[in-house]
C-alpha atoms as a PDB file:
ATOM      1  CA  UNK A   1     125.099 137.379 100.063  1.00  0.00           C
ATOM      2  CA  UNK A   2     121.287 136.630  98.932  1.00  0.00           C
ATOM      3  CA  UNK A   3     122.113 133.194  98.243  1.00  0.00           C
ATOM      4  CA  UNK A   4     122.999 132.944 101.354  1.00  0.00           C
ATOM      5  CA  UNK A   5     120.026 134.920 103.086  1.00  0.00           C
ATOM      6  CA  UNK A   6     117.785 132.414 101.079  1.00  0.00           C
ATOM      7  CA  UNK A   7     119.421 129.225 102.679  1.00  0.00           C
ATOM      8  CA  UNK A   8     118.324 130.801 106.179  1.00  0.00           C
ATOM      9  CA  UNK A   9     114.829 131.659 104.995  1.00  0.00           C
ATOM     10  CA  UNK A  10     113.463 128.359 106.031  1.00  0.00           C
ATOM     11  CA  UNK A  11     114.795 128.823 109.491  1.00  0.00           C
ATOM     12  CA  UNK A  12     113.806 132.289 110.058  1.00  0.00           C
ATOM     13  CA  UNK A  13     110.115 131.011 108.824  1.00  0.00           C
ATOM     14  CA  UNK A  14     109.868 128.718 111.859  1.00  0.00           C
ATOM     15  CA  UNK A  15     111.728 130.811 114.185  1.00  0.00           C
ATOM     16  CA  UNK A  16     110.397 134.821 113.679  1.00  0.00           C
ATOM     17  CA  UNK A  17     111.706 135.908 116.904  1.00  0.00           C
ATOM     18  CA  UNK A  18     114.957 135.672 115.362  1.00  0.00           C
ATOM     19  CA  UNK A  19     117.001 138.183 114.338  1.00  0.00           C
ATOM     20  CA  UNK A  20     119.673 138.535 111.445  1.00  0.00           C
ATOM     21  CA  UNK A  21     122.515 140.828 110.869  1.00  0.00           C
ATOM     22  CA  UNK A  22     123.295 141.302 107.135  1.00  0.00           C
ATOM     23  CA  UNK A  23     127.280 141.926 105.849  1.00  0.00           C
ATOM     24  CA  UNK A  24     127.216 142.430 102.149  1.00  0.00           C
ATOM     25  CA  UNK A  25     130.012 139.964 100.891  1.00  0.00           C
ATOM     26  CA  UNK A  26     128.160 138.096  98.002  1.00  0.00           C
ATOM     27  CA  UNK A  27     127.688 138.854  94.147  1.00  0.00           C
ATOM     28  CA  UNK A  28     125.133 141.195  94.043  1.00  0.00           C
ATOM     29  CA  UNK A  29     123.737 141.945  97.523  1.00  0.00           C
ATOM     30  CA  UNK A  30     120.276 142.601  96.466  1.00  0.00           C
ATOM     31  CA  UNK A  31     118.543 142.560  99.820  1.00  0.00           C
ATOM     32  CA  UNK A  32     121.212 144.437 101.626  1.00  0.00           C
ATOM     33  CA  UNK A  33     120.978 147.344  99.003  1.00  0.00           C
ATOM     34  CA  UNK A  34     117.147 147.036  99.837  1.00  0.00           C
ATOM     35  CA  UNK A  35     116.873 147.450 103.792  1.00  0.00           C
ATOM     36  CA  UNK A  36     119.801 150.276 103.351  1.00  0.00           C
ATOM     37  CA  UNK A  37     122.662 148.363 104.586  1.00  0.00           C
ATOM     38  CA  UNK A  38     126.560 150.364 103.350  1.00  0.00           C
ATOM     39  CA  UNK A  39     128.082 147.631 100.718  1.00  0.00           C
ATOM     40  CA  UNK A  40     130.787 148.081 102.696  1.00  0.00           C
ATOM     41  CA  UNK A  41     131.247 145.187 105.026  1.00  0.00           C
ATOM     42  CA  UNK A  42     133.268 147.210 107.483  1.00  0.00           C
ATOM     43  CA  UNK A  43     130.378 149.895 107.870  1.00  0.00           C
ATOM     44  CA  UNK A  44     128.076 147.098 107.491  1.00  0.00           C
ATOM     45  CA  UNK A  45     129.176 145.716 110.042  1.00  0.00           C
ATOM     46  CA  UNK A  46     129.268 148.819 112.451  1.00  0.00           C
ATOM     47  CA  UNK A  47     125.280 148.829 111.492  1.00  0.00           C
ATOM     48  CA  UNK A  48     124.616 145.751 113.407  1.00  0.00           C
ATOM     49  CA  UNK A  49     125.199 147.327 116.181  1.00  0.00           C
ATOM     50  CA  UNK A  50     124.274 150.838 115.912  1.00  0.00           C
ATOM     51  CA  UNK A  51     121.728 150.549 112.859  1.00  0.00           C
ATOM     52  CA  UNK A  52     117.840 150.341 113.581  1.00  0.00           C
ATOM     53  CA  UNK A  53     116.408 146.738 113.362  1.00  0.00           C
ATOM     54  CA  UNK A  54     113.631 146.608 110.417  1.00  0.00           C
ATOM     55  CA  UNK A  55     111.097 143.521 109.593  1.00  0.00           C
ATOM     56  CA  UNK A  56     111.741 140.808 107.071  1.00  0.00           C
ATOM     57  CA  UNK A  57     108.655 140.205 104.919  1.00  0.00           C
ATOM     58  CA  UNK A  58     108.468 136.628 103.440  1.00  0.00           C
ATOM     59  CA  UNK A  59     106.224 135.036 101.390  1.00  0.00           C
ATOM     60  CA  UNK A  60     105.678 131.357 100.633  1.00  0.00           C
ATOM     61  CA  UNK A  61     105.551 129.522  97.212  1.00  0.00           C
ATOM     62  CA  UNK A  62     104.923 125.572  97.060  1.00  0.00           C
ATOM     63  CA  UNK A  63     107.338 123.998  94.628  1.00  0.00           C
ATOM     64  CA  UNK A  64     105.715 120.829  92.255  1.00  0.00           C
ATOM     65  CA  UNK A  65     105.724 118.512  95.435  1.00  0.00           C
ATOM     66  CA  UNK A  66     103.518 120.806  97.569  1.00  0.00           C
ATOM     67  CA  UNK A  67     106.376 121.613  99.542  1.00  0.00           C
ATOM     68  CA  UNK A  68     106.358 125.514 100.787  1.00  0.00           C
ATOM     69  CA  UNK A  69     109.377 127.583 100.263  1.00  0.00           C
ATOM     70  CA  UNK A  70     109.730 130.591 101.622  1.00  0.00           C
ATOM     71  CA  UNK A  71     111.122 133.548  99.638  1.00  0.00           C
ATOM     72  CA  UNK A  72     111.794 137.565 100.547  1.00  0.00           C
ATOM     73  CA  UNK A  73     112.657 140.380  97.824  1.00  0.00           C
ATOM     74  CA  UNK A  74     112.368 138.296  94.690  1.00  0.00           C
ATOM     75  CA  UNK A  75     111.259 135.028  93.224  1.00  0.00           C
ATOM     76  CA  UNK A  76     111.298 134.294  89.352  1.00  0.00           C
ATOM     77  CA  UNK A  77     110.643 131.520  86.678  1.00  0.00           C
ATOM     78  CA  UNK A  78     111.567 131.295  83.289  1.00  0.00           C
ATOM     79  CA  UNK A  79     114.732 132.785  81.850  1.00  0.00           C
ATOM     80  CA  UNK A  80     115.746 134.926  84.953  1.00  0.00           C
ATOM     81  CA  UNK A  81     115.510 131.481  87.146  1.00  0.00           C
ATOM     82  CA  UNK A  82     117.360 129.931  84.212  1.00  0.00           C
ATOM     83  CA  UNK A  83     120.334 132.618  83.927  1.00  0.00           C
ATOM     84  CA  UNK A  84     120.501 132.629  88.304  1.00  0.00           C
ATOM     85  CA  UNK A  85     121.530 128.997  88.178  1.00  0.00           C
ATOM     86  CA  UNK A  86     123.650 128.592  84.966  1.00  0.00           C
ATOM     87  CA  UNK A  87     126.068 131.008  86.233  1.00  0.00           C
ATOM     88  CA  UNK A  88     128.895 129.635  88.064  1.00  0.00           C
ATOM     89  CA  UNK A  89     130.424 130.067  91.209  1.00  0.00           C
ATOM     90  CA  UNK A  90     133.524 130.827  89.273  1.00  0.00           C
ATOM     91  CA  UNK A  91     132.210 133.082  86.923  1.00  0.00           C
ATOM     92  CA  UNK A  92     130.521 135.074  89.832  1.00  0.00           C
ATOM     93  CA  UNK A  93     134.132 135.237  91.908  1.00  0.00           C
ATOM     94  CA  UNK A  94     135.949 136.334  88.158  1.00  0.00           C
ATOM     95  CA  UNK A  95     133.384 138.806  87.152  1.00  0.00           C
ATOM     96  CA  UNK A  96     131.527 139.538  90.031  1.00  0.00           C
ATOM     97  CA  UNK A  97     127.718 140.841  88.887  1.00  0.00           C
ATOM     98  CA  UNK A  98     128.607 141.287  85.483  1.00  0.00           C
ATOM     99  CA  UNK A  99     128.485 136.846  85.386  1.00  0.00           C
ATOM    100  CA  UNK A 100     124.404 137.280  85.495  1.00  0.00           C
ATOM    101  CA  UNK A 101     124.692 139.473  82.324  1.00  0.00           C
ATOM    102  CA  UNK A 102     126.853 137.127  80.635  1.00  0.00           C
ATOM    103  CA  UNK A 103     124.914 134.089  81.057  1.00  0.00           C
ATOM    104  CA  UNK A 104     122.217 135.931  79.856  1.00  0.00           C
ATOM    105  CA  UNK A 105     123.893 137.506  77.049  1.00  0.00           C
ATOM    106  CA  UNK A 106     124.620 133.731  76.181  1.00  0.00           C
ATOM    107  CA  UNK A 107     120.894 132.522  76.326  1.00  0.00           C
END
């Protein structure tokens, strides 16, 4: 999922030669619906091997210790960062997407 795409973001920084295959299987799949790839994970999976290979465009940010993070599709602050980490890994497996809206219902 995107949570997972943003753990490899660091690597694929250093490394742009790289190249990353994408099988929707998180909560909301965000950059997958972006670059066009079938939600789907058995067609997804057909597409990394007979889909088109597109560019990843990243930007950086540097957090409060000057460190730089890199980031692709979306970075937020405020409540939107707030409601992406109060919701739960077991709220996201019960209720899928709908655990963003109710942490945010809740705030």
């Amino acid at each position: 999922g995107d949570g997972t795409l943003n753990s490899l973001l660091p690597l694929l920084a250093k490394h742009p030669r790289l190249s990353l295959g994408i099988v929707p299987l998180g909560t909301g799949n965000l950059m997958a619906m972006a670059v066009g790839i079938p939600p789907d994970p058995n067609e997804a999976v057909r597409t990394l091997f007979d889909g088109v290979e597109k560019p990843l465009r990243m930007a950086l940010l540097r957090d409060r210790r000057g460190r730089e993070i890199p980031f692709c599709l979306v970075a937020s602050v405020g409540l939107d960062a707030d409601i992406m980490c109060a919701t739960t890994h077991e709220h996201k497996k019960t209720l899928g997407f709908l655990a963003y809206w109710w942490e945010g219902f809740k705030r």
